[in-house]
PDB file of N, CA and C in Angstrom:
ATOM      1  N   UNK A   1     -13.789  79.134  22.356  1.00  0.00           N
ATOM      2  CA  UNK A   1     -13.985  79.249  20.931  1.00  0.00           C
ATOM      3  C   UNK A   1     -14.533  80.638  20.633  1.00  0.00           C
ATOM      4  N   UNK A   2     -13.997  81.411  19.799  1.00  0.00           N
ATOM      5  CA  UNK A   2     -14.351  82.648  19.478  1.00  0.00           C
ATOM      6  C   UNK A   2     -15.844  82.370  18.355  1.00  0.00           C
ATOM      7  N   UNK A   3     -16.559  83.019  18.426  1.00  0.00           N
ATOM      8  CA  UNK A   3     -17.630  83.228  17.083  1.00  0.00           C
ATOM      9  C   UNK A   3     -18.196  84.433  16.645  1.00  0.00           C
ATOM     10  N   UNK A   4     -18.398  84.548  15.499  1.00  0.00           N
ATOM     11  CA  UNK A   4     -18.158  85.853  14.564  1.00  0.00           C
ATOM     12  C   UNK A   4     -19.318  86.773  15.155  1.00  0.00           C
ATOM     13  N   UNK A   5     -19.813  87.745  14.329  1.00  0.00           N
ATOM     14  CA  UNK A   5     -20.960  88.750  14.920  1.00  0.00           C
ATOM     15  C   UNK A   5     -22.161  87.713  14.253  1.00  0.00           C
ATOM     16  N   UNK A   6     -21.916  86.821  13.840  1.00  0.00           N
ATOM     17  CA  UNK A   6     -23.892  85.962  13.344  1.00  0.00           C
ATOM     18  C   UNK A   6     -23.880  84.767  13.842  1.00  0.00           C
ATOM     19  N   UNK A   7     -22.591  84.238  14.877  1.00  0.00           N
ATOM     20  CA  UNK A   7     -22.799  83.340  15.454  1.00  0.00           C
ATOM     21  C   UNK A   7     -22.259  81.951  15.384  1.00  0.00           C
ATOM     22  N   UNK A   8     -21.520  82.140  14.177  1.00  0.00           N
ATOM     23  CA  UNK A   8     -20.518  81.141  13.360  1.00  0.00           C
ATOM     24  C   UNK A   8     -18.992  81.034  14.416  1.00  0.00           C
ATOM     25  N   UNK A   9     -18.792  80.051  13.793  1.00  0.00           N
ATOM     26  CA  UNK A   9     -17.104  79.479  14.501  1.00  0.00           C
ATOM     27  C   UNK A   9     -16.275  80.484  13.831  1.00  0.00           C
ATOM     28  N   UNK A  10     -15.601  81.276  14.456  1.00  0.00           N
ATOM     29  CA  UNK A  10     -14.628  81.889  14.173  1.00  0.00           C
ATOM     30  C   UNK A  10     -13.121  80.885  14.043  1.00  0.00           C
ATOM     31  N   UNK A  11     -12.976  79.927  12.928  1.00  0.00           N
ATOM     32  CA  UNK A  11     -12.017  79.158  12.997  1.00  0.00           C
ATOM     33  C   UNK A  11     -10.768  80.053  12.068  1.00  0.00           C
ATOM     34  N   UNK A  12     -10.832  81.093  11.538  1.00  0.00           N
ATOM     35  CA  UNK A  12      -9.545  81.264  10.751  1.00  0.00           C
ATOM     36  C   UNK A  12      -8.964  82.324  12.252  1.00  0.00           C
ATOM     37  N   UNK A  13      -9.064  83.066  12.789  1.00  0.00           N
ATOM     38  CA  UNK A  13      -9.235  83.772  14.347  1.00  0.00           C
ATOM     39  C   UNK A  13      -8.045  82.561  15.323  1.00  0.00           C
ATOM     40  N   UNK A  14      -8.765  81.582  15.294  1.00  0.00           N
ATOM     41  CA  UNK A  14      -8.162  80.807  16.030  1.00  0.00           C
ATOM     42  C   UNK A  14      -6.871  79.711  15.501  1.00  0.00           C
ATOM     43  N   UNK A  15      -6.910  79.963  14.164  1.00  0.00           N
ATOM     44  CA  UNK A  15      -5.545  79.366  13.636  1.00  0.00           C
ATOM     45  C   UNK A  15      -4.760  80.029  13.389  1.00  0.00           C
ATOM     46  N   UNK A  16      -4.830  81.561  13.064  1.00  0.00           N
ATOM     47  CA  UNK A  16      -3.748  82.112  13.078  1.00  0.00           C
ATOM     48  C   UNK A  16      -3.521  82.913  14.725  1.00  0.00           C
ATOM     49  N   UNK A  17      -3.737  82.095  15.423  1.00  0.00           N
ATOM     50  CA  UNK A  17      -3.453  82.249  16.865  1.00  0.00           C
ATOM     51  C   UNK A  17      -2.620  81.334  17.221  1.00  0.00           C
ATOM     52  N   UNK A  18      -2.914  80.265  16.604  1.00  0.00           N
ATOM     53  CA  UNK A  18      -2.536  78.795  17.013  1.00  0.00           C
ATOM     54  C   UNK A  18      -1.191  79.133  16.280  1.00  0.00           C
ATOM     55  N   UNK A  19      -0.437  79.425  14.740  1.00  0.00           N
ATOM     56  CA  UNK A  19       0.396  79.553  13.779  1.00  0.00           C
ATOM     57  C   UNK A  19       1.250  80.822  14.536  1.00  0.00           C
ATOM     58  N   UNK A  20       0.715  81.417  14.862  1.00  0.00           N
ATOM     59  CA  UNK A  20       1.711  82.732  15.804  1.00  0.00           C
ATOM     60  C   UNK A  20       2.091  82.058  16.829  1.00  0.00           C
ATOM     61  N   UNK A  21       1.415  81.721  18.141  1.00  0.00           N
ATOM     62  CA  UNK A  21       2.109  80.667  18.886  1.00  0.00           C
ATOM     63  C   UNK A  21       3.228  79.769  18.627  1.00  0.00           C
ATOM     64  N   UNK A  22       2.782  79.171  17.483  1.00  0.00           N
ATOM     65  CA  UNK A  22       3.683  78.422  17.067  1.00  0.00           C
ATOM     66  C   UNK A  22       5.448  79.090  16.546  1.00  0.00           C
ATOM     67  N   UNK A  23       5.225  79.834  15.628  1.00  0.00           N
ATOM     68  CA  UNK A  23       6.182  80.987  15.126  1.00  0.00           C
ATOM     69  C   UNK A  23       6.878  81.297  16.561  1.00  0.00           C
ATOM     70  N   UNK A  24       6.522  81.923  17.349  1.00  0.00           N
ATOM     71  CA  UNK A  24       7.179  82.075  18.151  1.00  0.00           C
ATOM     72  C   UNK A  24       8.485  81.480  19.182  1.00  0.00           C
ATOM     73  N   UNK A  25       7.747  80.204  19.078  1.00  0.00           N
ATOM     74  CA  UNK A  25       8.655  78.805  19.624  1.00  0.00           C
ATOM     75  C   UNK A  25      10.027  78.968  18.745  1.00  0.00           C
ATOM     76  N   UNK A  26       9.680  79.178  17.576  1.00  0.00           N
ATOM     77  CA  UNK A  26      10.953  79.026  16.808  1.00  0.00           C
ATOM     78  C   UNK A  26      12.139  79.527  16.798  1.00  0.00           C
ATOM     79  N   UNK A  27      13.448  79.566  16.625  1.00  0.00           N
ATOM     80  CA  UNK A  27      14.359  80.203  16.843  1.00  0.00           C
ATOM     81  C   UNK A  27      14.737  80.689  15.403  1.00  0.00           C
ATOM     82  N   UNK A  28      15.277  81.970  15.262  1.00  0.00           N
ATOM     83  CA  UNK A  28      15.645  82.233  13.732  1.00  0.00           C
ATOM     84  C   UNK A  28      16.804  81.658  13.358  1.00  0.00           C
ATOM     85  N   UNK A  29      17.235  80.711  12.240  1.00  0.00           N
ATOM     86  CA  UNK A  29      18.786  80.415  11.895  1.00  0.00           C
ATOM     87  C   UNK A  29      19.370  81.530  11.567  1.00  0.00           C
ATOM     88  N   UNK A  30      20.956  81.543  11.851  1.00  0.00           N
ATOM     89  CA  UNK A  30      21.792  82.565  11.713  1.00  0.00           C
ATOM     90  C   UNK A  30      22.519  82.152  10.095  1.00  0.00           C
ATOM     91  N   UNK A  31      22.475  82.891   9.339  1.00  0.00           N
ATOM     92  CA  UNK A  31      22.756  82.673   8.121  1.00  0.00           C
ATOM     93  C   UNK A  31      25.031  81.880   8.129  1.00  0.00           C
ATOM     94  N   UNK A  32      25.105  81.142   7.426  1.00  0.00           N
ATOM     95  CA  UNK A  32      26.630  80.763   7.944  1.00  0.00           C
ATOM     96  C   UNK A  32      27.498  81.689   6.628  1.00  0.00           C
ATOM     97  N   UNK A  33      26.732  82.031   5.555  1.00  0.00           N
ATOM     98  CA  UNK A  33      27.242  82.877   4.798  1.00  0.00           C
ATOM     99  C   UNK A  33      27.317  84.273   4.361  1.00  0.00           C
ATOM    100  N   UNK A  34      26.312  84.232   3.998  1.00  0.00           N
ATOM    101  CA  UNK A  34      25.489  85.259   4.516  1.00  0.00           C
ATOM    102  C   UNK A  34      26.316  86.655   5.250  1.00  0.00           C
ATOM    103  N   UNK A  35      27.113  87.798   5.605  1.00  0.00           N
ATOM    104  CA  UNK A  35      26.888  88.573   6.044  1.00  0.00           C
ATOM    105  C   UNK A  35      27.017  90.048   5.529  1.00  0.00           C
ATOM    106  N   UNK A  36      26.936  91.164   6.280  1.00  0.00           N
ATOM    107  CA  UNK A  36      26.632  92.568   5.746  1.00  0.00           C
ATOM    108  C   UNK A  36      28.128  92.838   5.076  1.00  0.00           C
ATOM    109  N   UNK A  37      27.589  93.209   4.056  1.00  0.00           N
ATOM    110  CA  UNK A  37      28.359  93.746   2.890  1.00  0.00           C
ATOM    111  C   UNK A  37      29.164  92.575   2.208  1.00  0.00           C
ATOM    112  N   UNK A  38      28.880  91.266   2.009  1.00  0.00           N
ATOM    113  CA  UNK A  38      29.303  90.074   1.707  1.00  0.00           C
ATOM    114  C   UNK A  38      27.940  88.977   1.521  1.00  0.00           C
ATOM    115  N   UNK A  39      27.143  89.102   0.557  1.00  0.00           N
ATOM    116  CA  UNK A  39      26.393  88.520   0.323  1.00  0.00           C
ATOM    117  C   UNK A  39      26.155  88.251  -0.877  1.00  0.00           C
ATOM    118  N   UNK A  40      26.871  86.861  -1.340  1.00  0.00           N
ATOM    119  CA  UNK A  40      26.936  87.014  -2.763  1.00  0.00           C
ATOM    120  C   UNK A  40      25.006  86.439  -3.359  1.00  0.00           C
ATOM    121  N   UNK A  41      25.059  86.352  -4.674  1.00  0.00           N
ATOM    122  CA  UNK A  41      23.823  85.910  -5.351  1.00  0.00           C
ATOM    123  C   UNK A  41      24.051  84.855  -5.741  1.00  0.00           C
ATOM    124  N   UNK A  42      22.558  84.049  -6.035  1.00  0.00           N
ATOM    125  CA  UNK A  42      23.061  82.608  -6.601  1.00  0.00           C
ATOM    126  C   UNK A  42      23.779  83.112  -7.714  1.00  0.00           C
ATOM    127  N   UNK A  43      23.543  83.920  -8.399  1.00  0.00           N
ATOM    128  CA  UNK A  43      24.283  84.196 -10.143  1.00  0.00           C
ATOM    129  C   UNK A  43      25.944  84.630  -9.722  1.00  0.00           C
ATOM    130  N   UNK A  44      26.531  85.310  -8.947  1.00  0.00           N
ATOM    131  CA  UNK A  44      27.642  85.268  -8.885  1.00  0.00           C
ATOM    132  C   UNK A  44      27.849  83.789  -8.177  1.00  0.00           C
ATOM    133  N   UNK A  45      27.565  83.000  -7.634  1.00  0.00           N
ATOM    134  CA  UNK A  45      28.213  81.994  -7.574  1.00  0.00           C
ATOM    135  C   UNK A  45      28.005  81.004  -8.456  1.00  0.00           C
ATOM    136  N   UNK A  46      27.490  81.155  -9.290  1.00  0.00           N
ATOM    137  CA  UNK A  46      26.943  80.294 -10.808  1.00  0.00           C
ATOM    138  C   UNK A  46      28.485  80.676 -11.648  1.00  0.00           C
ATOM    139  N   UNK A  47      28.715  82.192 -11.907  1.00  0.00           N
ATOM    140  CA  UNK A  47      29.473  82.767 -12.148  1.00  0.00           C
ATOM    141  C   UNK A  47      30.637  82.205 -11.847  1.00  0.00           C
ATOM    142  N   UNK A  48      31.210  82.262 -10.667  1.00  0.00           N
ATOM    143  CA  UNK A  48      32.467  81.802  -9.679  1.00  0.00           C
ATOM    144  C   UNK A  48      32.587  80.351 -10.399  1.00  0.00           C
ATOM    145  N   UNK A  49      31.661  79.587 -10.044  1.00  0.00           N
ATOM    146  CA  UNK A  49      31.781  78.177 -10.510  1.00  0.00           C
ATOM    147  C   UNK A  49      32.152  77.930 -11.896  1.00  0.00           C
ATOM    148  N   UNK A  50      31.378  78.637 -13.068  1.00  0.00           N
ATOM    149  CA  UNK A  50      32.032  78.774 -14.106  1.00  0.00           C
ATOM    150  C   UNK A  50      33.243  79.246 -14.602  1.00  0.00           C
ATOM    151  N   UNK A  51      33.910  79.907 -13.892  1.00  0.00           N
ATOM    152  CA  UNK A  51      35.231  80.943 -13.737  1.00  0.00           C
ATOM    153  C   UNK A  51      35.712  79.817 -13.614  1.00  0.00           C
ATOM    154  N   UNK A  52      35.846  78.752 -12.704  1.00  0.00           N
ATOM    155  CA  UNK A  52      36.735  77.739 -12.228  1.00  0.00           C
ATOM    156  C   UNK A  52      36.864  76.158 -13.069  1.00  0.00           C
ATOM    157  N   UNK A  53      35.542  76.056 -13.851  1.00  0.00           N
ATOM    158  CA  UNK A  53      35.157  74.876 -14.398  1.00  0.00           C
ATOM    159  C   UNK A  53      35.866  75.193 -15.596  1.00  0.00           C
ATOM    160  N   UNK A  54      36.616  76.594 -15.631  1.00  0.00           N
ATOM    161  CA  UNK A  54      36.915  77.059 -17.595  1.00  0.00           C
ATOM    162  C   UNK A  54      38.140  77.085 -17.627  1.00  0.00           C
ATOM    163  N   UNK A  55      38.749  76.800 -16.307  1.00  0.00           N
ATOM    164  CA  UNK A  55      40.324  77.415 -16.047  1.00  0.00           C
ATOM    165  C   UNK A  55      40.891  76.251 -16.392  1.00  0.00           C
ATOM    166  N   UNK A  56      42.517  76.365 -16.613  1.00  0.00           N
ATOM    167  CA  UNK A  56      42.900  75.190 -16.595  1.00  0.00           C
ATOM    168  C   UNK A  56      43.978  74.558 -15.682  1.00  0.00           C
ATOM    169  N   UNK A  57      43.544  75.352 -14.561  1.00  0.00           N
ATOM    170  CA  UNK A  57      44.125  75.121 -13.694  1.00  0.00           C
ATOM    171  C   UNK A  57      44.157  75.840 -12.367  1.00  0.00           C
ATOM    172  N   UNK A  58      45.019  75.933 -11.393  1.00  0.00           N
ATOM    173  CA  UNK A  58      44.248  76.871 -10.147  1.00  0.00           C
ATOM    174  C   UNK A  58      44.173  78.247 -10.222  1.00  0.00           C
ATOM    175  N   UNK A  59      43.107  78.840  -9.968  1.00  0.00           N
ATOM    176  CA  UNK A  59      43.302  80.101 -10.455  1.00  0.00           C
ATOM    177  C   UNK A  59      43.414  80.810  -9.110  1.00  0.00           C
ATOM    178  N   UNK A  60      44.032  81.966  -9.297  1.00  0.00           N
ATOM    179  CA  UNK A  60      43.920  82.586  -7.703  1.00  0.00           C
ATOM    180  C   UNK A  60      42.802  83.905  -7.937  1.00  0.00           C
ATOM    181  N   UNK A  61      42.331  84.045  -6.335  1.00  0.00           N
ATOM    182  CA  UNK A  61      40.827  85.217  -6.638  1.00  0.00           C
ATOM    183  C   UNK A  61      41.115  86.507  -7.584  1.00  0.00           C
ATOM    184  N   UNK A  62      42.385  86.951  -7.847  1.00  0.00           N
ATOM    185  CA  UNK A  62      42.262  88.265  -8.468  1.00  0.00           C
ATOM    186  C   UNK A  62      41.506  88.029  -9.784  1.00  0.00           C
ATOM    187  N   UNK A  63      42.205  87.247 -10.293  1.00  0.00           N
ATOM    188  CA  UNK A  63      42.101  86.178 -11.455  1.00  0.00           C
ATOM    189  C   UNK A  63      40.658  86.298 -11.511  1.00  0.00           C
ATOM    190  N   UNK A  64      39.901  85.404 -10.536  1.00  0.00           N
ATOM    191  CA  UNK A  64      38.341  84.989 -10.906  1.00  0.00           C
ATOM    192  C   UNK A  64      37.807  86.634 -10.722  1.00  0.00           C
ATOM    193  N   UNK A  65      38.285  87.445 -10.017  1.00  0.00           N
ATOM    194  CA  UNK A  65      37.516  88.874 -10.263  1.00  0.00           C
ATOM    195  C   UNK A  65      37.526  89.744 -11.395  1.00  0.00           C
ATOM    196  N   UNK A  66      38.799  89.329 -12.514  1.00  0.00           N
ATOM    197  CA  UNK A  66      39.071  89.971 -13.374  1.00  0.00           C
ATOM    198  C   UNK A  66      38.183  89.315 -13.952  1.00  0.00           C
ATOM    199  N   UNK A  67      38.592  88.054 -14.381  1.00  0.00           N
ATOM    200  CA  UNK A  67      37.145  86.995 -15.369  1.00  0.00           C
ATOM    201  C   UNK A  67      35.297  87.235 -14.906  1.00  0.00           C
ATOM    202  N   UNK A  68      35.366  87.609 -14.454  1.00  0.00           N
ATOM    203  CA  UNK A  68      34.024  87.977 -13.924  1.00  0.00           C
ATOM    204  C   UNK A  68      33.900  89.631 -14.609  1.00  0.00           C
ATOM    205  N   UNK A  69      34.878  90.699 -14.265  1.00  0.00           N
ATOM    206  CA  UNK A  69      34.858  91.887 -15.097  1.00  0.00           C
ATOM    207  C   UNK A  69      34.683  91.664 -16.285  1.00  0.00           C
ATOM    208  N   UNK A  70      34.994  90.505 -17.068  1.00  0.00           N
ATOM    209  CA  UNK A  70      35.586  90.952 -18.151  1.00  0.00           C
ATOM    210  C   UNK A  70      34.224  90.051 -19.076  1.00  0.00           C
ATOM    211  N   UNK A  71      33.312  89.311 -18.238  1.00  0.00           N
ATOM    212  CA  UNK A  71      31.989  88.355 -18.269  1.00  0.00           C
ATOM    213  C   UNK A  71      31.116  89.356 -18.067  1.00  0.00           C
ATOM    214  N   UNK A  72      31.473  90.710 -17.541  1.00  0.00           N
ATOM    215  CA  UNK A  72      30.581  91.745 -17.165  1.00  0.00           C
ATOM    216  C   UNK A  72      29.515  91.847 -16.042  1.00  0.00           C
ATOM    217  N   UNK A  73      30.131  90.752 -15.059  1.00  0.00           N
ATOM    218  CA  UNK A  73      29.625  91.013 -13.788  1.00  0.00           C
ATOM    219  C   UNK A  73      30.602  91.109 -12.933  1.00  0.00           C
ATOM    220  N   UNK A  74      30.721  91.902 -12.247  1.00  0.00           N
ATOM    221  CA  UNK A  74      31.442  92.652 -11.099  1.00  0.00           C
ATOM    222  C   UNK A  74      30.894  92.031  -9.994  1.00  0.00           C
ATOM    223  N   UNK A  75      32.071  91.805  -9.216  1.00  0.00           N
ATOM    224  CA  UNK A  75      31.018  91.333  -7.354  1.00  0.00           C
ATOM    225  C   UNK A  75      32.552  91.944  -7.026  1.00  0.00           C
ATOM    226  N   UNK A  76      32.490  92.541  -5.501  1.00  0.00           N
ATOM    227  CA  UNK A  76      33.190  92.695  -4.570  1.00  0.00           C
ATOM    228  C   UNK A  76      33.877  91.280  -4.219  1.00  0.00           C
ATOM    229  N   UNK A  77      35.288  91.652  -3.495  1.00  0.00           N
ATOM    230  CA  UNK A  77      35.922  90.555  -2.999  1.00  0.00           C
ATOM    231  C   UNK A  77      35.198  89.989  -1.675  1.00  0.00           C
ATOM    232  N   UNK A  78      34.490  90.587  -0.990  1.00  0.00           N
ATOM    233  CA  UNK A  78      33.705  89.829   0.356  1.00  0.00           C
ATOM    234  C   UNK A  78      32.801  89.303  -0.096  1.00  0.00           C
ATOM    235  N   UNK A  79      32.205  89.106  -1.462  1.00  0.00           N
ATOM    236  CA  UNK A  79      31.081  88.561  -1.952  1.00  0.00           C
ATOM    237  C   UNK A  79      31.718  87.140  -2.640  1.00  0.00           C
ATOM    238  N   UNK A  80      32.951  87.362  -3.244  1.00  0.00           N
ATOM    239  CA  UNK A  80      33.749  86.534  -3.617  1.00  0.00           C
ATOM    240  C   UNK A  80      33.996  85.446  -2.476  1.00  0.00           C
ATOM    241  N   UNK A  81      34.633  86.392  -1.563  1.00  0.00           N
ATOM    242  CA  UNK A  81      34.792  85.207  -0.373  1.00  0.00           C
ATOM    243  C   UNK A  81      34.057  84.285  -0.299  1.00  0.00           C
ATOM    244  N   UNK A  82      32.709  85.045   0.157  1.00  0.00           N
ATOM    245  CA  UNK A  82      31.454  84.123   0.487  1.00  0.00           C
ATOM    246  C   UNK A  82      31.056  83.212  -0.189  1.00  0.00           C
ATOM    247  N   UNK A  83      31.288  83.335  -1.461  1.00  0.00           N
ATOM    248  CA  UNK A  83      30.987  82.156  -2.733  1.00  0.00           C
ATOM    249  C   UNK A  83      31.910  81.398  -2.327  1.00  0.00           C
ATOM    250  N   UNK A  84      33.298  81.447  -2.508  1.00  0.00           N
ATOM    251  CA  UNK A  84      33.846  80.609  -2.315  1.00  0.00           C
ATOM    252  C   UNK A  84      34.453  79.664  -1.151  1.00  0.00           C
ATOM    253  N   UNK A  85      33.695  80.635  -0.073  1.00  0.00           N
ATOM    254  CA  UNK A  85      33.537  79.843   1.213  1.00  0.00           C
ATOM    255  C   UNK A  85      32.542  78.880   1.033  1.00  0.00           C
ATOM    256  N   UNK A  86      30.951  78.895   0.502  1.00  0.00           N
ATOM    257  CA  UNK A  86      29.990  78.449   0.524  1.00  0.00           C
ATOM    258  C   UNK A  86      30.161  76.878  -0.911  1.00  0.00           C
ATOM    259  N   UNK A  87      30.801  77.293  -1.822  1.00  0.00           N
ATOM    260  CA  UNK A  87      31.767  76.555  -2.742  1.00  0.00           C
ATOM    261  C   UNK A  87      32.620  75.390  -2.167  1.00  0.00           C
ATOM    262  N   UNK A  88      33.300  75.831  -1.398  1.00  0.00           N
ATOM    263  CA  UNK A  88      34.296  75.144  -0.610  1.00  0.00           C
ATOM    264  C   UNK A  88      33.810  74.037   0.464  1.00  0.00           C
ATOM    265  N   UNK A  89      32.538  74.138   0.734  1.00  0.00           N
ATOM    266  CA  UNK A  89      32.224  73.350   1.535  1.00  0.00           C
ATOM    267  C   UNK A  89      31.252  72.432   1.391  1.00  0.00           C
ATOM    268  N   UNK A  90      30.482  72.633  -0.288  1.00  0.00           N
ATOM    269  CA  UNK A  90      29.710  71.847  -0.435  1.00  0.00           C
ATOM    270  C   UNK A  90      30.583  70.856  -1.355  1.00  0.00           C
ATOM    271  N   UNK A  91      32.000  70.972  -1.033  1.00  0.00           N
ATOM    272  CA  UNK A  91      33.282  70.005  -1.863  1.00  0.00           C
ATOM    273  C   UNK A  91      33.450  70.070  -3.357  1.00  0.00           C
ATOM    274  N   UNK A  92      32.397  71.511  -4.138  1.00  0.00           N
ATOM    275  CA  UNK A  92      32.290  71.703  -5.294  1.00  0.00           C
ATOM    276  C   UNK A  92      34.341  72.437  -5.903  1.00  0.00           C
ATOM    277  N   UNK A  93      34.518  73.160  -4.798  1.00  0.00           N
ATOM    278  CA  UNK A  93      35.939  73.481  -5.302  1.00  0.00           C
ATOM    279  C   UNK A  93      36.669  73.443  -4.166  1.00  0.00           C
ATOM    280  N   UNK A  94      38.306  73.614  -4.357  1.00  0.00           N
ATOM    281  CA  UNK A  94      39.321  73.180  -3.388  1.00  0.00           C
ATOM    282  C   UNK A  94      40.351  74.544  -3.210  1.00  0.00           C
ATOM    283  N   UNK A  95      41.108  74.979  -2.285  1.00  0.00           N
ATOM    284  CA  UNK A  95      41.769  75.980  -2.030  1.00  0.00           C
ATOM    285  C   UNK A  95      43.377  75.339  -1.919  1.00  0.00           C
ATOM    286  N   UNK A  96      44.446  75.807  -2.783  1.00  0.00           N
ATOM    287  CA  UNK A  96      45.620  75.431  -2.472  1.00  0.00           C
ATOM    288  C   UNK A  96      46.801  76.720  -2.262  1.00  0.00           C
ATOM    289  N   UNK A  97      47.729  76.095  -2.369  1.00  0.00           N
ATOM    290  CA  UNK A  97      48.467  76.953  -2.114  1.00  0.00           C
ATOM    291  C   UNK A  97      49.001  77.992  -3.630  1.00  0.00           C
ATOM    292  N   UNK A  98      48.582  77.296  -5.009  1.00  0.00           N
ATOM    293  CA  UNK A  98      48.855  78.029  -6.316  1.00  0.00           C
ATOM    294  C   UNK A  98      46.984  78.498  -6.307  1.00  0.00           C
ATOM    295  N   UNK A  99      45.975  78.703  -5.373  1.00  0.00           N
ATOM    296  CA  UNK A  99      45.049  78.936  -6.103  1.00  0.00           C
ATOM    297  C   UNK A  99      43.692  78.062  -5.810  1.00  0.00           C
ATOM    298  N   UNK A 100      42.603  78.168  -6.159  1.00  0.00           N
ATOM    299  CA  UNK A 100      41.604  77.960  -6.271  1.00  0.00           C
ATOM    300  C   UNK A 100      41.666  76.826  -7.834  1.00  0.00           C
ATOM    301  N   UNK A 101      40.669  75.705  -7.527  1.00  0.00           N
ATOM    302  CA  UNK A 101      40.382  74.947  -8.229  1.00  0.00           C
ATOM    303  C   UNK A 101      38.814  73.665  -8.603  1.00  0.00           C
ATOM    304  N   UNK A 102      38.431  73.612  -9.363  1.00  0.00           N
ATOM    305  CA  UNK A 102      37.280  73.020  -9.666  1.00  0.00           C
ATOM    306  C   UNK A 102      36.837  71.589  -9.136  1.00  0.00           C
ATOM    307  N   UNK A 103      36.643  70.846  -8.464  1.00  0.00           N
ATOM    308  CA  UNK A 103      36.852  69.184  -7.850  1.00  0.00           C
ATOM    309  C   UNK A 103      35.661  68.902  -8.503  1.00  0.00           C
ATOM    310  N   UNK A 104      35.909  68.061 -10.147  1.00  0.00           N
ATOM    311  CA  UNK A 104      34.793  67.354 -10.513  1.00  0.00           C
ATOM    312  C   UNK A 104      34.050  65.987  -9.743  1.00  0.00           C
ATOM    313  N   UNK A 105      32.595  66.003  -9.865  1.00  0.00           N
ATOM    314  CA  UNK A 105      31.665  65.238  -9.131  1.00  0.00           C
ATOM    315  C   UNK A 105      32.334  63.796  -9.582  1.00  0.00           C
ATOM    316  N   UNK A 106      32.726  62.930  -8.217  1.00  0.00           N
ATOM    317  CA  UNK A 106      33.451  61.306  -8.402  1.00  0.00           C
ATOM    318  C   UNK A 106      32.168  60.913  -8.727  1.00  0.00           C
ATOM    319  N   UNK A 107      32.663  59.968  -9.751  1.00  0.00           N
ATOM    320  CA  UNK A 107      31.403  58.650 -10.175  1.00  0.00           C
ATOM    321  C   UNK A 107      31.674  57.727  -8.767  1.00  0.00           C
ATOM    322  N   UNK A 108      29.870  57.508  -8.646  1.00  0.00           N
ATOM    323  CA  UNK A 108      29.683  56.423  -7.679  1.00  0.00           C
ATOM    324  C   UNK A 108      30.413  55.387  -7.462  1.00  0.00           C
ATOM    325  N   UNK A 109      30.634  54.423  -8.848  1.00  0.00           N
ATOM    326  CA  UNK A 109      31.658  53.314  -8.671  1.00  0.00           C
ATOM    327  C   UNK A 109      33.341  54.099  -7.817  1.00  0.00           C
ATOM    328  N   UNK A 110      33.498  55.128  -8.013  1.00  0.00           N
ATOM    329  CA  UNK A 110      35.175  55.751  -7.313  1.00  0.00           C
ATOM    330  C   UNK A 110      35.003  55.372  -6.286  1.00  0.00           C
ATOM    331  N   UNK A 111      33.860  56.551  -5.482  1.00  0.00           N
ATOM    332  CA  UNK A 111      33.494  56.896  -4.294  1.00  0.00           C
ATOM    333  C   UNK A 111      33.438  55.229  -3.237  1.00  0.00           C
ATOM    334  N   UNK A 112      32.846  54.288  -3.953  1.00  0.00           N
ATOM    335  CA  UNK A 112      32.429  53.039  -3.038  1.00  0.00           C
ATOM    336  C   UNK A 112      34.041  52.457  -2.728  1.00  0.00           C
ATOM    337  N   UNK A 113      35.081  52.439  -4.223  1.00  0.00           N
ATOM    338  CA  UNK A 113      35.983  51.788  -4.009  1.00  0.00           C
ATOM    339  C   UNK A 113      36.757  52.694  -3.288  1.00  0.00           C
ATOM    340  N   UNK A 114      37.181  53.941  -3.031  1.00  0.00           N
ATOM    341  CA  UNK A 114      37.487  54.877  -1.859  1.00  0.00           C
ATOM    342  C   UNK A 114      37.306  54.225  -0.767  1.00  0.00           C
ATOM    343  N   UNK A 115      35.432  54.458  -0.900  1.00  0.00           N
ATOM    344  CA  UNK A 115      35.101  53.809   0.833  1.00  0.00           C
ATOM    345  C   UNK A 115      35.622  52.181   1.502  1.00  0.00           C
ATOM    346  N   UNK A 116      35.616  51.249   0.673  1.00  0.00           N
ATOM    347  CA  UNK A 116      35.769  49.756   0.878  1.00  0.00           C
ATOM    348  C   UNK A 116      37.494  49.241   0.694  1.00  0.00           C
ATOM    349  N   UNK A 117      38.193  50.527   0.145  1.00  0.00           N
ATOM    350  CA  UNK A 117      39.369  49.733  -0.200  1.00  0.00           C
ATOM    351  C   UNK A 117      40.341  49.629   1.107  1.00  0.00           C
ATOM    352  N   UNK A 118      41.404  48.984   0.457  1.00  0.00           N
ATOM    353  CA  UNK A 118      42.362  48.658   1.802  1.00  0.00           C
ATOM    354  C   UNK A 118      42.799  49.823   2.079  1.00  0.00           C
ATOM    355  N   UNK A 119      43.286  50.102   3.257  1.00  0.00           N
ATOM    356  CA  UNK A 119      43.627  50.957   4.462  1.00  0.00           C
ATOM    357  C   UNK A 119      45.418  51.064   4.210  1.00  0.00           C
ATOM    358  N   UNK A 120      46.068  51.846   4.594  1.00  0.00           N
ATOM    359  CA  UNK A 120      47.436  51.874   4.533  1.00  0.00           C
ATOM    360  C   UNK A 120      47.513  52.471   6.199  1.00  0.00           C
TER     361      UNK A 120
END
């Protein structure tokens, strides 16, 4: 146990000893979106999402980059990507072959009869 110069428990000494130890154990996560020169913001993907929720139909990326110019925010196409990689997988939008498109949230009652119905 460490103690100060008057004789006291040096307890903050020994917890951030204990909290560094600890830190260390840890491994850093590798970001899955995330990379250099492709890092979009939550606001361009707020953006993106709105681009897609307004369309009326699939839009392809030039498209959502122009609508974004023209909304007066600009993002690069690797930032684009990344949104719509990160988009794409939380099942918020879908990639086809005419384009990019919006997949509104199924009501619970869909989703169960999806899960329970007959099989083909």
């Amino acid at each position: 146990m460490l103690y100060s110069w008057m004789g006291y428990k040096d307890t903050y000494t020994t917890r951030i000893h204990i909290v560094t130890v600890m830190v260390q154990g840890v491994k850093v996560p590798r970001p899955r979106y995330a990379k250099p020169g492709a890092n979009p913001t939550l606001e361009t993907i707020e953006y993106v999402l709105a681009a897609l929720q307004k369309a009326d139909g699939p839009v392809s990326r030039n498209r959502i980059l122009a609508t974004l110019g023209a909304w007066g925010h600009s993002t690069t196409r690797q930032s684009l990507n990344a949104a719509v990689n990160f988009l794409g997988d939380q099942g918020t939008i879908a990639e086809g072959s005419k384009g990019l498109i919006w997949v509104p949230e199924a009501p619970q009652e869909l989703l169960e009869a999806i899960r329970k119905g007959p099989r083909l």
